[in-house]
C-alpha atoms as a PDB file:
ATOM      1  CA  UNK A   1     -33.814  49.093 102.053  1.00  0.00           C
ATOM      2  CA  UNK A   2     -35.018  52.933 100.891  1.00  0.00           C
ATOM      3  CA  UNK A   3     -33.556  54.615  98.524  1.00  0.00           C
ATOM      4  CA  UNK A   4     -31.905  57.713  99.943  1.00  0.00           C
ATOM      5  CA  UNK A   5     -30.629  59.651  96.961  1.00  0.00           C
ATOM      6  CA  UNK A   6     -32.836  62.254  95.092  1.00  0.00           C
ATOM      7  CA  UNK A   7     -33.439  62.070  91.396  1.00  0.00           C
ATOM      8  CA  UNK A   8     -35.789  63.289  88.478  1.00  0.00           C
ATOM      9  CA  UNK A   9     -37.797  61.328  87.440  1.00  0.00           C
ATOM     10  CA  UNK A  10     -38.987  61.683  83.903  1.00  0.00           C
ATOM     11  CA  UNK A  11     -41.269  60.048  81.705  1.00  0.00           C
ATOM     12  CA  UNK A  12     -40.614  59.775  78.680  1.00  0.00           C
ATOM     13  CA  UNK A  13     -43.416  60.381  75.222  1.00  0.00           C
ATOM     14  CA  UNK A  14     -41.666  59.070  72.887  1.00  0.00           C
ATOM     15  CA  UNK A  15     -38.197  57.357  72.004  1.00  0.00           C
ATOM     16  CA  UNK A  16     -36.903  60.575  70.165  1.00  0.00           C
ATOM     17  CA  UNK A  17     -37.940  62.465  73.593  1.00  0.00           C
ATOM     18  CA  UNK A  18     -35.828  60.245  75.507  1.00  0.00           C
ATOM     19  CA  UNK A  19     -33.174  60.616  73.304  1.00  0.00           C
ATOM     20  CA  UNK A  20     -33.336  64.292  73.507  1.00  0.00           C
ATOM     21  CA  UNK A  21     -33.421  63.719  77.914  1.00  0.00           C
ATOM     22  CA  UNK A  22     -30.436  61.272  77.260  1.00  0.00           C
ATOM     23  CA  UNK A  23     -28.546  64.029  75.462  1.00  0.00           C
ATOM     24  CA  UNK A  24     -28.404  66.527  78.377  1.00  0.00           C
ATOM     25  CA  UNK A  25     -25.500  67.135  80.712  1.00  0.00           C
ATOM     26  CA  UNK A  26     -25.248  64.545  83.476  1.00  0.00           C
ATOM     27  CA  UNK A  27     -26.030  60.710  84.897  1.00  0.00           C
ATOM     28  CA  UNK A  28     -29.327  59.733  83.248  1.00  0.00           C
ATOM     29  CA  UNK A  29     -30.344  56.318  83.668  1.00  0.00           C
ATOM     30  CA  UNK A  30     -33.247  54.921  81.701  1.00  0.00           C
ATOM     31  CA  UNK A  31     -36.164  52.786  83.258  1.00  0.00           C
ATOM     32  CA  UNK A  32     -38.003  49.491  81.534  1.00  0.00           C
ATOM     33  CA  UNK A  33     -38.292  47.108  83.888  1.00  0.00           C
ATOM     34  CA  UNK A  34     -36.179  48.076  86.506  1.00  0.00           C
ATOM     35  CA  UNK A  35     -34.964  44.851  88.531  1.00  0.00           C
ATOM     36  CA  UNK A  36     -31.609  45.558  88.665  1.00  0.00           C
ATOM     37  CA  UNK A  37     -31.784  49.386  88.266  1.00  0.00           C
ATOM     38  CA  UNK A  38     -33.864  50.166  91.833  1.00  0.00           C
ATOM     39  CA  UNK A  39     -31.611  47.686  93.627  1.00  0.00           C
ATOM     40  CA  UNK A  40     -28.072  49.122  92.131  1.00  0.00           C
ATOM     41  CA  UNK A  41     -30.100  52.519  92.925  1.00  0.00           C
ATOM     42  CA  UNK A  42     -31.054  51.041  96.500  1.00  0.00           C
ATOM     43  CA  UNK A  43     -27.320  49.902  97.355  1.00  0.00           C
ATOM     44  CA  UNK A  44     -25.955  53.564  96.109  1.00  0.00           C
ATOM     45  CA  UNK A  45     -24.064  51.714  93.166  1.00  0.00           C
ATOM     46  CA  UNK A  46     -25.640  54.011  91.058  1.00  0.00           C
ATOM     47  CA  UNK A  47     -26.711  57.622  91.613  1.00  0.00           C
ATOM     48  CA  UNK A  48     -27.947  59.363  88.791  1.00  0.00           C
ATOM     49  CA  UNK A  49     -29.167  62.801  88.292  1.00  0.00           C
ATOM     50  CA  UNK A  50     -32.260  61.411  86.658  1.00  0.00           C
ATOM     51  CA  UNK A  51     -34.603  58.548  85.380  1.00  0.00           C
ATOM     52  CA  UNK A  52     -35.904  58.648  82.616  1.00  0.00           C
ATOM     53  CA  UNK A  53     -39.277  56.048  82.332  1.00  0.00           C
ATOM     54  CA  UNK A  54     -39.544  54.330  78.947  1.00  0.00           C
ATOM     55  CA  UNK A  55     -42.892  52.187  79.503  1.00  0.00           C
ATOM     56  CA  UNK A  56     -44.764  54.721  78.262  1.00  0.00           C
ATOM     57  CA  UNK A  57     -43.626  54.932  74.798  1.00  0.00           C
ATOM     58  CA  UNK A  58     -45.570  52.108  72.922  1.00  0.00           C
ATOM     59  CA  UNK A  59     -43.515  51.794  70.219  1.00  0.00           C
ATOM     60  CA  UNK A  60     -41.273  49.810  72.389  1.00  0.00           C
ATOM     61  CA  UNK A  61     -43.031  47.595  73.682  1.00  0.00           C
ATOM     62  CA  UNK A  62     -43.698  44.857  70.931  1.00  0.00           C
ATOM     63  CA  UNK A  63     -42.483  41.797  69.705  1.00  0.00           C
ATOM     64  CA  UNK A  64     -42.953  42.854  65.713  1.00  0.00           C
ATOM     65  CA  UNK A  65     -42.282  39.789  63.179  1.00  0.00           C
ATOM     66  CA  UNK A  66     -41.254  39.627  59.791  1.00  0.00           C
ATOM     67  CA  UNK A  67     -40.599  37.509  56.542  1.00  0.00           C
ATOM     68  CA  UNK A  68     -37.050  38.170  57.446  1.00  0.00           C
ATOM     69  CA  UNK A  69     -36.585  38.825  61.197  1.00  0.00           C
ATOM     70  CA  UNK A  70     -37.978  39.109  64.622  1.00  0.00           C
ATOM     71  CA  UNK A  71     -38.090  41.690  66.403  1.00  0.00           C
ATOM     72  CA  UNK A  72     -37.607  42.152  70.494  1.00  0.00           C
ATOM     73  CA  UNK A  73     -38.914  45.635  71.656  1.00  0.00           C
ATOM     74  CA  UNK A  74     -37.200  47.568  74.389  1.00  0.00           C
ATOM     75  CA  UNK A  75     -39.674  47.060  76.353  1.00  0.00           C
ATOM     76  CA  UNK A  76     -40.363  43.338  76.242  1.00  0.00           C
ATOM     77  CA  UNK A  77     -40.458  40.794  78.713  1.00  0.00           C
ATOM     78  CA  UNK A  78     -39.219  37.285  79.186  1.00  0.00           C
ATOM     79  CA  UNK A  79     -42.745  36.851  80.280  1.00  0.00           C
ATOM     80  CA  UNK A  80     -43.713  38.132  76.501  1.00  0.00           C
ATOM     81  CA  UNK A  81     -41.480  36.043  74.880  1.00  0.00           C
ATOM     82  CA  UNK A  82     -43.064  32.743  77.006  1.00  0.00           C
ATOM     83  CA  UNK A  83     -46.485  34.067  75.878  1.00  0.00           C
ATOM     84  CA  UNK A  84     -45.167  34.564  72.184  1.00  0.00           C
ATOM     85  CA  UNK A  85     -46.875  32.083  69.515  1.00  0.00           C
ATOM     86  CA  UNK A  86     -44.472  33.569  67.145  1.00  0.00           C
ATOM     87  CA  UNK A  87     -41.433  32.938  69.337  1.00  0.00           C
ATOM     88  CA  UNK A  88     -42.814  29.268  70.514  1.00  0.00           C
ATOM     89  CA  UNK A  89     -42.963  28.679  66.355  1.00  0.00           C
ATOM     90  CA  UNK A  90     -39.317  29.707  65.489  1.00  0.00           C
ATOM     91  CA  UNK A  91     -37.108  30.107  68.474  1.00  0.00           C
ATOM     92  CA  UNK A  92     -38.548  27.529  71.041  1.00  0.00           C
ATOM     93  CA  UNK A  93     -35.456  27.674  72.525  1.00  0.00           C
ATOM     94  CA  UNK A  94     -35.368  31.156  73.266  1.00  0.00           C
ATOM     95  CA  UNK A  95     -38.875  30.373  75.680  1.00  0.00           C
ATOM     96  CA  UNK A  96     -36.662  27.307  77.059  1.00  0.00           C
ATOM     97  CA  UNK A  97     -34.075  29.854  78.222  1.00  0.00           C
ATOM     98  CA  UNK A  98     -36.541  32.416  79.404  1.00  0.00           C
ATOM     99  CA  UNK A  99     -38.304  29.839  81.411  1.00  0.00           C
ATOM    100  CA  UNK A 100     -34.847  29.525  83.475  1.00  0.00           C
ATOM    101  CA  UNK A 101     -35.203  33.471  84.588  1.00  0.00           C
ATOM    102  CA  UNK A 102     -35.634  34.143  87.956  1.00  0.00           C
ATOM    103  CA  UNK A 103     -39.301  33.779  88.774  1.00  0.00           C
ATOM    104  CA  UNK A 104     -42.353  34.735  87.378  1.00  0.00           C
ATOM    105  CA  UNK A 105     -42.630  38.273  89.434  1.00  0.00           C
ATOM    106  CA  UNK A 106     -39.234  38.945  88.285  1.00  0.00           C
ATOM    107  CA  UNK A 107     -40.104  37.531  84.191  1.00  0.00           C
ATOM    108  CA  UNK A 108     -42.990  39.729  84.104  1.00  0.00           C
ATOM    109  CA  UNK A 109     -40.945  42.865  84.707  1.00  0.00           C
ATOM    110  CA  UNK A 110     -37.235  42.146  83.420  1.00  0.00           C
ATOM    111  CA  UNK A 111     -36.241  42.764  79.747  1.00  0.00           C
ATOM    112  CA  UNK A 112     -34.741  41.272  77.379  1.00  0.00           C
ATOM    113  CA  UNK A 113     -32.826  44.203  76.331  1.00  0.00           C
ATOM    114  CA  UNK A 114     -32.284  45.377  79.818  1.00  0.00           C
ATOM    115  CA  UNK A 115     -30.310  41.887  80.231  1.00  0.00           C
ATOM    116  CA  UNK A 116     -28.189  42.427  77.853  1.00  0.00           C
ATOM    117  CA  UNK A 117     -27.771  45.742  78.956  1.00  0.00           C
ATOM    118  CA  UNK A 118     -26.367  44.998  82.224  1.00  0.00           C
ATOM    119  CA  UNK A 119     -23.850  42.858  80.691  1.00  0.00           C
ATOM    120  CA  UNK A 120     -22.623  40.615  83.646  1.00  0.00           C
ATOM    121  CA  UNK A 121     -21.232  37.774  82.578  1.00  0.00           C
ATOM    122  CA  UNK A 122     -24.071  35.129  83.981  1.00  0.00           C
ATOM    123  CA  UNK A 123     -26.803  36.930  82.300  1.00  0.00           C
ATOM    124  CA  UNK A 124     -29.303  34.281  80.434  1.00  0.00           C
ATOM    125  CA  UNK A 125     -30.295  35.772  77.338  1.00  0.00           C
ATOM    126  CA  UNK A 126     -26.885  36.306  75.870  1.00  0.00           C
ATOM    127  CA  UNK A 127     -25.526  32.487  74.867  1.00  0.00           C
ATOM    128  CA  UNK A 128     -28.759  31.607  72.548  1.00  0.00           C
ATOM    129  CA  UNK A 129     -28.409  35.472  71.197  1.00  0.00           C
ATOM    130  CA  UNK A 130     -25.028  35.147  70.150  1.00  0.00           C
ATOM    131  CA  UNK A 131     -25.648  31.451  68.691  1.00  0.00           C
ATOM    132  CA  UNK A 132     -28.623  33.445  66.542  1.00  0.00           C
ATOM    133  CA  UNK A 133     -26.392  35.951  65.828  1.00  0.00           C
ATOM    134  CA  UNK A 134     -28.702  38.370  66.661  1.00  0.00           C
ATOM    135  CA  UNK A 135     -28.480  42.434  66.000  1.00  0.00           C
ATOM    136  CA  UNK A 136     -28.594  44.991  68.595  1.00  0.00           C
ATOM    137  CA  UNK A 137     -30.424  48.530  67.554  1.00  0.00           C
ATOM    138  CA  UNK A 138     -29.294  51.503  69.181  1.00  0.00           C
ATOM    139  CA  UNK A 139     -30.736  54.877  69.131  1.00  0.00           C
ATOM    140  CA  UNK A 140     -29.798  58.268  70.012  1.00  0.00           C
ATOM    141  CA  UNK A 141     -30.150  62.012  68.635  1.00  0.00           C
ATOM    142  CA  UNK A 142     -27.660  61.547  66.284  1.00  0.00           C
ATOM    143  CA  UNK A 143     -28.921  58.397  64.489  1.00  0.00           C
ATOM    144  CA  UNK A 144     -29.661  54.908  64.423  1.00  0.00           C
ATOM    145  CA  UNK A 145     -26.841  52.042  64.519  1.00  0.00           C
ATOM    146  CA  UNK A 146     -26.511  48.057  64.976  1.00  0.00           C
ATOM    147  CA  UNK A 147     -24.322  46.534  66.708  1.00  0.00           C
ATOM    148  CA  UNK A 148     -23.538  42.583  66.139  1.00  0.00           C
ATOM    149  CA  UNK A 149     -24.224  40.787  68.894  1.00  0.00           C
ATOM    150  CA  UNK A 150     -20.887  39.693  68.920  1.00  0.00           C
ATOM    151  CA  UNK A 151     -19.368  43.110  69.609  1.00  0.00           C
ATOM    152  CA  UNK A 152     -21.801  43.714  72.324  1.00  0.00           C
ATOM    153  CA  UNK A 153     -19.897  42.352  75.311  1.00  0.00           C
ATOM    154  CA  UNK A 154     -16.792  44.383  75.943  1.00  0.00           C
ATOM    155  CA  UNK A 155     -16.081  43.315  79.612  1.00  0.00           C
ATOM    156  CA  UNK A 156     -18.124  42.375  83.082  1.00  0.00           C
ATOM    157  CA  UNK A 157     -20.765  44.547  82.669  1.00  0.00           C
ATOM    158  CA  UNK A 158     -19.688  46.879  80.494  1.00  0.00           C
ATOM    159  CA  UNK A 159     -21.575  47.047  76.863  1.00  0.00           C
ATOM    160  CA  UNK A 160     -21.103  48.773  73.798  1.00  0.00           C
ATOM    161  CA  UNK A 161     -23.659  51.053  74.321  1.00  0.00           C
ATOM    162  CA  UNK A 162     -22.313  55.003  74.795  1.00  0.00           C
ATOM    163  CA  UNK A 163     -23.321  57.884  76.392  1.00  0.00           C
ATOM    164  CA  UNK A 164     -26.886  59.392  74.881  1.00  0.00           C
ATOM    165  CA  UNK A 165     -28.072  56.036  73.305  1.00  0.00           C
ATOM    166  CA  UNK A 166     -30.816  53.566  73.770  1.00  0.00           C
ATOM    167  CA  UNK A 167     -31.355  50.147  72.913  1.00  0.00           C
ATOM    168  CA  UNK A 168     -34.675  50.532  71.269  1.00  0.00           C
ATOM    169  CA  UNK A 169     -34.887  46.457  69.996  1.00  0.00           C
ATOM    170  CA  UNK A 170     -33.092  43.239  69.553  1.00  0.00           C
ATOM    171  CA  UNK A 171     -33.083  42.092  66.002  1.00  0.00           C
ATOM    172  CA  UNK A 172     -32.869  38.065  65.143  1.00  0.00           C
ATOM    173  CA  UNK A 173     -33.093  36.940  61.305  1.00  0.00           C
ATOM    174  CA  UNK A 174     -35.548  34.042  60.803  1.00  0.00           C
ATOM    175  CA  UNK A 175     -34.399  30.791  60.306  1.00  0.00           C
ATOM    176  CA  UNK A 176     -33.299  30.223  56.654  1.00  0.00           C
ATOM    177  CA  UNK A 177     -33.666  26.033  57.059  1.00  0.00           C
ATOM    178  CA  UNK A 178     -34.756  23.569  59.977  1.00  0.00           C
ATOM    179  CA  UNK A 179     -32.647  23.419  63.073  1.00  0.00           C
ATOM    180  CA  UNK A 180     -32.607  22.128  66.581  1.00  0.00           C
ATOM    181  CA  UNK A 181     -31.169  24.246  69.452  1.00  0.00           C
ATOM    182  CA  UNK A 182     -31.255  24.336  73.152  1.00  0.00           C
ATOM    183  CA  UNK A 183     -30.288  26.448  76.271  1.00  0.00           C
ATOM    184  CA  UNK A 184     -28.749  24.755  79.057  1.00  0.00           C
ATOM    185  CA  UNK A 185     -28.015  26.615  82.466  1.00  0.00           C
ATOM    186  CA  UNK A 186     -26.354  25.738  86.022  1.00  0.00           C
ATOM    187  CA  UNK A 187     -28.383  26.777  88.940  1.00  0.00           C
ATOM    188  CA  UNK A 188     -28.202  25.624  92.635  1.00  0.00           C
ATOM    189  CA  UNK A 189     -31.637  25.548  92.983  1.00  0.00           C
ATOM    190  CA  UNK A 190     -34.935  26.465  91.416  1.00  0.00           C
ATOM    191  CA  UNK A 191     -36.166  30.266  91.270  1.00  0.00           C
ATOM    192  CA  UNK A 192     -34.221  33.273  91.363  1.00  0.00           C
ATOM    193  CA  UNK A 193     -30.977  32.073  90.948  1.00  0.00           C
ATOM    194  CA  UNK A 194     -27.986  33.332  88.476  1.00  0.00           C
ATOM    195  CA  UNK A 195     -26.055  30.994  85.963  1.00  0.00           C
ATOM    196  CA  UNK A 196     -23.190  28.734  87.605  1.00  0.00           C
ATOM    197  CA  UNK A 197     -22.500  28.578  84.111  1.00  0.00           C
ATOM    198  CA  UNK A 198     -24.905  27.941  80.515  1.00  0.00           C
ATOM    199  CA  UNK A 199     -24.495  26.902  77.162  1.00  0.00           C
ATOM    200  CA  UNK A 200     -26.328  27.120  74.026  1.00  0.00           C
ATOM    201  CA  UNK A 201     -25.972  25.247  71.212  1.00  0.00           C
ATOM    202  CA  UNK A 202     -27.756  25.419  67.796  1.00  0.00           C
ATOM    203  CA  UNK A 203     -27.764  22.263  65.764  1.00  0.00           C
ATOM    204  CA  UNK A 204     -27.823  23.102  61.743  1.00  0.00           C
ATOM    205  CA  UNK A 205     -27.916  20.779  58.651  1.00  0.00           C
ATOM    206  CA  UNK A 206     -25.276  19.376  57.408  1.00  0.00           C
ATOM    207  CA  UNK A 207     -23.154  18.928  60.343  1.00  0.00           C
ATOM    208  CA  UNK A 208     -23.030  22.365  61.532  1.00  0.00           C
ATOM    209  CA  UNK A 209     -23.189  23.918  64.880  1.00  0.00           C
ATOM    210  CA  UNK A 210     -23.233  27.232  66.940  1.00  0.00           C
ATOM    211  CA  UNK A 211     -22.195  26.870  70.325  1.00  0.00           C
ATOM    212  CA  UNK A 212     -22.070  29.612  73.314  1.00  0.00           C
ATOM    213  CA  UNK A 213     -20.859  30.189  76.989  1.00  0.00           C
ATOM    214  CA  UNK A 214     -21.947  32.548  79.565  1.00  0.00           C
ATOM    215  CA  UNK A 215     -21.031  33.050  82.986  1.00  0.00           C
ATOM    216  CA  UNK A 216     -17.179  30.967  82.524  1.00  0.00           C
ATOM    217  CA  UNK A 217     -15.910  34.480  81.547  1.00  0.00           C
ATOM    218  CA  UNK A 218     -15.791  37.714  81.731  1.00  0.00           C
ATOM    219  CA  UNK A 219     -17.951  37.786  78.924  1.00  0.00           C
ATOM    220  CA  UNK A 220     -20.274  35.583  77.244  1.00  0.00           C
ATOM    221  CA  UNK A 221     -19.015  34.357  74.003  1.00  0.00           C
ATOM    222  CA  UNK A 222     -19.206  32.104  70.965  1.00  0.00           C
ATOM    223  CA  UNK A 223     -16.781  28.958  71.159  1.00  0.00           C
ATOM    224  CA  UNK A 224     -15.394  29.711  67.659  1.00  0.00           C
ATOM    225  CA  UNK A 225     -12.902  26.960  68.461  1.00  0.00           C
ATOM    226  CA  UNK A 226     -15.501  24.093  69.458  1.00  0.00           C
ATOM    227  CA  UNK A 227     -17.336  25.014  66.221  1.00  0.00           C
ATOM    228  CA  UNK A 228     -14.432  24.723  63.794  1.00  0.00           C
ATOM    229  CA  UNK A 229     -13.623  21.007  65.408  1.00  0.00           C
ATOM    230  CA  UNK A 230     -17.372  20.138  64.814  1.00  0.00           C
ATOM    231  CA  UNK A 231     -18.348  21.701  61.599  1.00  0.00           C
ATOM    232  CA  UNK A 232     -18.322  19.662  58.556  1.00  0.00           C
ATOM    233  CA  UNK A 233     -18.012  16.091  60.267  1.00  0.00           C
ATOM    234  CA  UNK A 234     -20.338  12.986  61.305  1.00  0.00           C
ATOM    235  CA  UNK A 235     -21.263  13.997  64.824  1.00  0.00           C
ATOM    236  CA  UNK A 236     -19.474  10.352  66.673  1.00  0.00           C
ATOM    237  CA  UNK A 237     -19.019   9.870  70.524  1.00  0.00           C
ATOM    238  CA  UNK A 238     -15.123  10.402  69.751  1.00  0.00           C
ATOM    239  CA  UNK A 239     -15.880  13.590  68.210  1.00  0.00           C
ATOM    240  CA  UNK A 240     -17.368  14.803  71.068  1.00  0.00           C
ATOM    241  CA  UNK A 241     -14.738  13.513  73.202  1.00  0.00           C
ATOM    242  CA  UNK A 242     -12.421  15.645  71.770  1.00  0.00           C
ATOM    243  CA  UNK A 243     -14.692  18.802  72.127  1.00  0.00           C
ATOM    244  CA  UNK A 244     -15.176  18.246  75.649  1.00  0.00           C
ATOM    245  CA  UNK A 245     -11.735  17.683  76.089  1.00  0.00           C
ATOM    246  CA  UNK A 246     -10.845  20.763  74.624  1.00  0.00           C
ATOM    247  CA  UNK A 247     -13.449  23.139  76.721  1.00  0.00           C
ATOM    248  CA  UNK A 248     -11.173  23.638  79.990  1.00  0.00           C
ATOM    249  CA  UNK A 249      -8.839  25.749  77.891  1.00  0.00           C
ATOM    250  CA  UNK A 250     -11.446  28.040  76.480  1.00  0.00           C
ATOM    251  CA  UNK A 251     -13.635  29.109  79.556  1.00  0.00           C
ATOM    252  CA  UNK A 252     -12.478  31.006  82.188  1.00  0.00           C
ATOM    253  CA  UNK A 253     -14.467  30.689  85.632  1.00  0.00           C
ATOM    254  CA  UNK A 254     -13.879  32.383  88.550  1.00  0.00           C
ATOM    255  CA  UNK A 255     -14.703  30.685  91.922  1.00  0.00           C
ATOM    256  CA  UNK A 256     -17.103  32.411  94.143  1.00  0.00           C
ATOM    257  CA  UNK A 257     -19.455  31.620  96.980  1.00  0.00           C
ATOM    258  CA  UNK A 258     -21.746  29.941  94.563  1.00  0.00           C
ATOM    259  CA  UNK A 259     -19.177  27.390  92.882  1.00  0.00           C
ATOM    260  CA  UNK A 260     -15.693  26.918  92.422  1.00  0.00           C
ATOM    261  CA  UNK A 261     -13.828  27.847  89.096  1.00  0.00           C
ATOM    262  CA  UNK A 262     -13.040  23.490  89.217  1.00  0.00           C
ATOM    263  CA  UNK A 263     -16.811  22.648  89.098  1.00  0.00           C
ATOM    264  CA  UNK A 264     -17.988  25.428  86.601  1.00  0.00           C
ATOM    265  CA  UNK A 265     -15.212  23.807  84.207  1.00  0.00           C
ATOM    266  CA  UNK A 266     -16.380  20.283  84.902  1.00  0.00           C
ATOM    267  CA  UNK A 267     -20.319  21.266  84.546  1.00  0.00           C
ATOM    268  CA  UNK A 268     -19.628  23.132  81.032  1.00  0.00           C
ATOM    269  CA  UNK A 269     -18.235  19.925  79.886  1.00  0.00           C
ATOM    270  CA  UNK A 270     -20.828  17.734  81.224  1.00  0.00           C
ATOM    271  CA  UNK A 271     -23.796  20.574  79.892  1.00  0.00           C
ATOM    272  CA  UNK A 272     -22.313  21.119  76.307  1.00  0.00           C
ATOM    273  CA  UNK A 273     -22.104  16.929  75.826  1.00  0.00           C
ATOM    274  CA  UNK A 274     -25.566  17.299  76.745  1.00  0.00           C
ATOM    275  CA  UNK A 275     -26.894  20.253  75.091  1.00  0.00           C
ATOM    276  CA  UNK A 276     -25.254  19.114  71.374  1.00  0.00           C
ATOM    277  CA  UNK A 277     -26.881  15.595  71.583  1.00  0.00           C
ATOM    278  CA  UNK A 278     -30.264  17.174  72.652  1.00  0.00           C
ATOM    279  CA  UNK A 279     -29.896  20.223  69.677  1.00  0.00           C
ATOM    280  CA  UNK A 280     -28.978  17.105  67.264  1.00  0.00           C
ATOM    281  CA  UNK A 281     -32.361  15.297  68.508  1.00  0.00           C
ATOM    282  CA  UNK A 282     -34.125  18.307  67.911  1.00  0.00           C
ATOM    283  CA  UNK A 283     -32.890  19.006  64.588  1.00  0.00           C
ATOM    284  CA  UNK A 284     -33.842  15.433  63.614  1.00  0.00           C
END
């Protein structure tokens, strides 16, 4: 499929030049890795008056650590975070997840940031984001801000970004203590295939736990409610009986050519008794 509608195409020096582009009057969309940008573009589902290239600006594209947090550049890839030492040291569940992406053409070019920036609700990144709690950094002329992770996701794929800003990183504090965590997603096959539904879960000491969905609603989100039942007690095979029990009324699927709203509710109950016991082994 060519793309038939005309744009600018800009490239951008620096972050406070794109910010400057981004400012103008009209559609500018910005460019990092582009894998869902030239196909929306491709389709006509979006037609804007410009692009403006960010893989030039170098201040974006690393993954800086320190004493306190990590940081994920605008520009970084799940390929990066797989080749990461850092990353493999203190998050090896982030690799886990980015290991599930697509396929290694498509891991070499998509973001991190540009996943969350798409916000659909099946996007990988966002379950073992939220369970980190992680930061979002947004730039613009008038300043920089950070946005909780949490208050990212307003709706199916809408963000909290706004008009003239960039996400220039993705911010996650390093690990205070031990813990064990791991991704879990629902594909139909190997390769480049979206999330039937996925769930993260991070395992903490003293019987505490962080626990995400994505792609069961029209958001990802933390499962506040699993959480409260969990924290504070002897993990026990009635314990999690009752958390599993409990996960039908907090996700919301949708049923689709790729699975029905029936199985995605079954699966996230089979996954998350899966995922906790394997984030407990870990953490042990």
């Amino acid at each position: 499929m060519t793309i038939t509608h005309q744009f600018d195409y800009i490239k951008a020096k620096s972050v406070a030049h794109a910010c400057k582009l981004l400012s103008k009057k009209g559609d500018h969309r910005l460019l990092s890795g582009g894998t869902d940008l030239i196909g929306h573009i491709k389709e006509n589902l979006a037609t804007p008056d410009s692009l403006i290239d960010l893989k030039g600006i170098d201040a974006l594209k690393h993954l800086s650590v320190t004493p306190s947090t990590i940081k994920i550049g605008a520009l970084c890839t799940f390929s990066d975070l797989l080749n990461s030492k850092e990353m493999a040291k203190y998050f090896p569940a982030v690799q886990e997840m980015a290991q599930t992406v697509a396929s290694v053409a498509v891991r070499n070019r998509a973001t991190v940031v540009g996943n969350i920036c798409s916000a659909v609700p099946s996007l990988d990144s966002a379950p073992l984001l939220l369970t980190y709690d992680a930061v979002v950094c947004v730039v613009s002329s008038k300043g920089v801000r950070k946005v909780p992770i949490n208050q990212w996701f307003i709706s199916s794929r809408q963000s909290a970004i706004r008009k003239g800003e960039l996400v220039c990183a993705i911010e996650i504090k390093m690990p205070a203590q031990k813990h064990g965590a791991t991704f879990v997603k629902l594909g139909r096959y190997r390769g480049e295939d979206l999330a039937q539904a996925s769930v993260a879960v991070v395992a903490l000491p003293r019987d505490r736990y962080r626990i995400a969905f994505g792609a069961v609603a029209p958001t990802p989100f933390r499962a506040d409610q699993l959480e409260k039942l969990l924290n504070g007690k002897q993990l026990t095979d009635n314990l999690v009986g009752q958390a599993v029990t409990l996960i039908p009324s907090l996700v919301s699927p949708i049923t689709d050519i790729r699975a029905t709203k029936e199985y995605r509710t079954h699966m996230c109950q089979v996954m998350f008794e899966r995922a906790v016991e394997t984030a407990v082994a870990r953490l042990r």
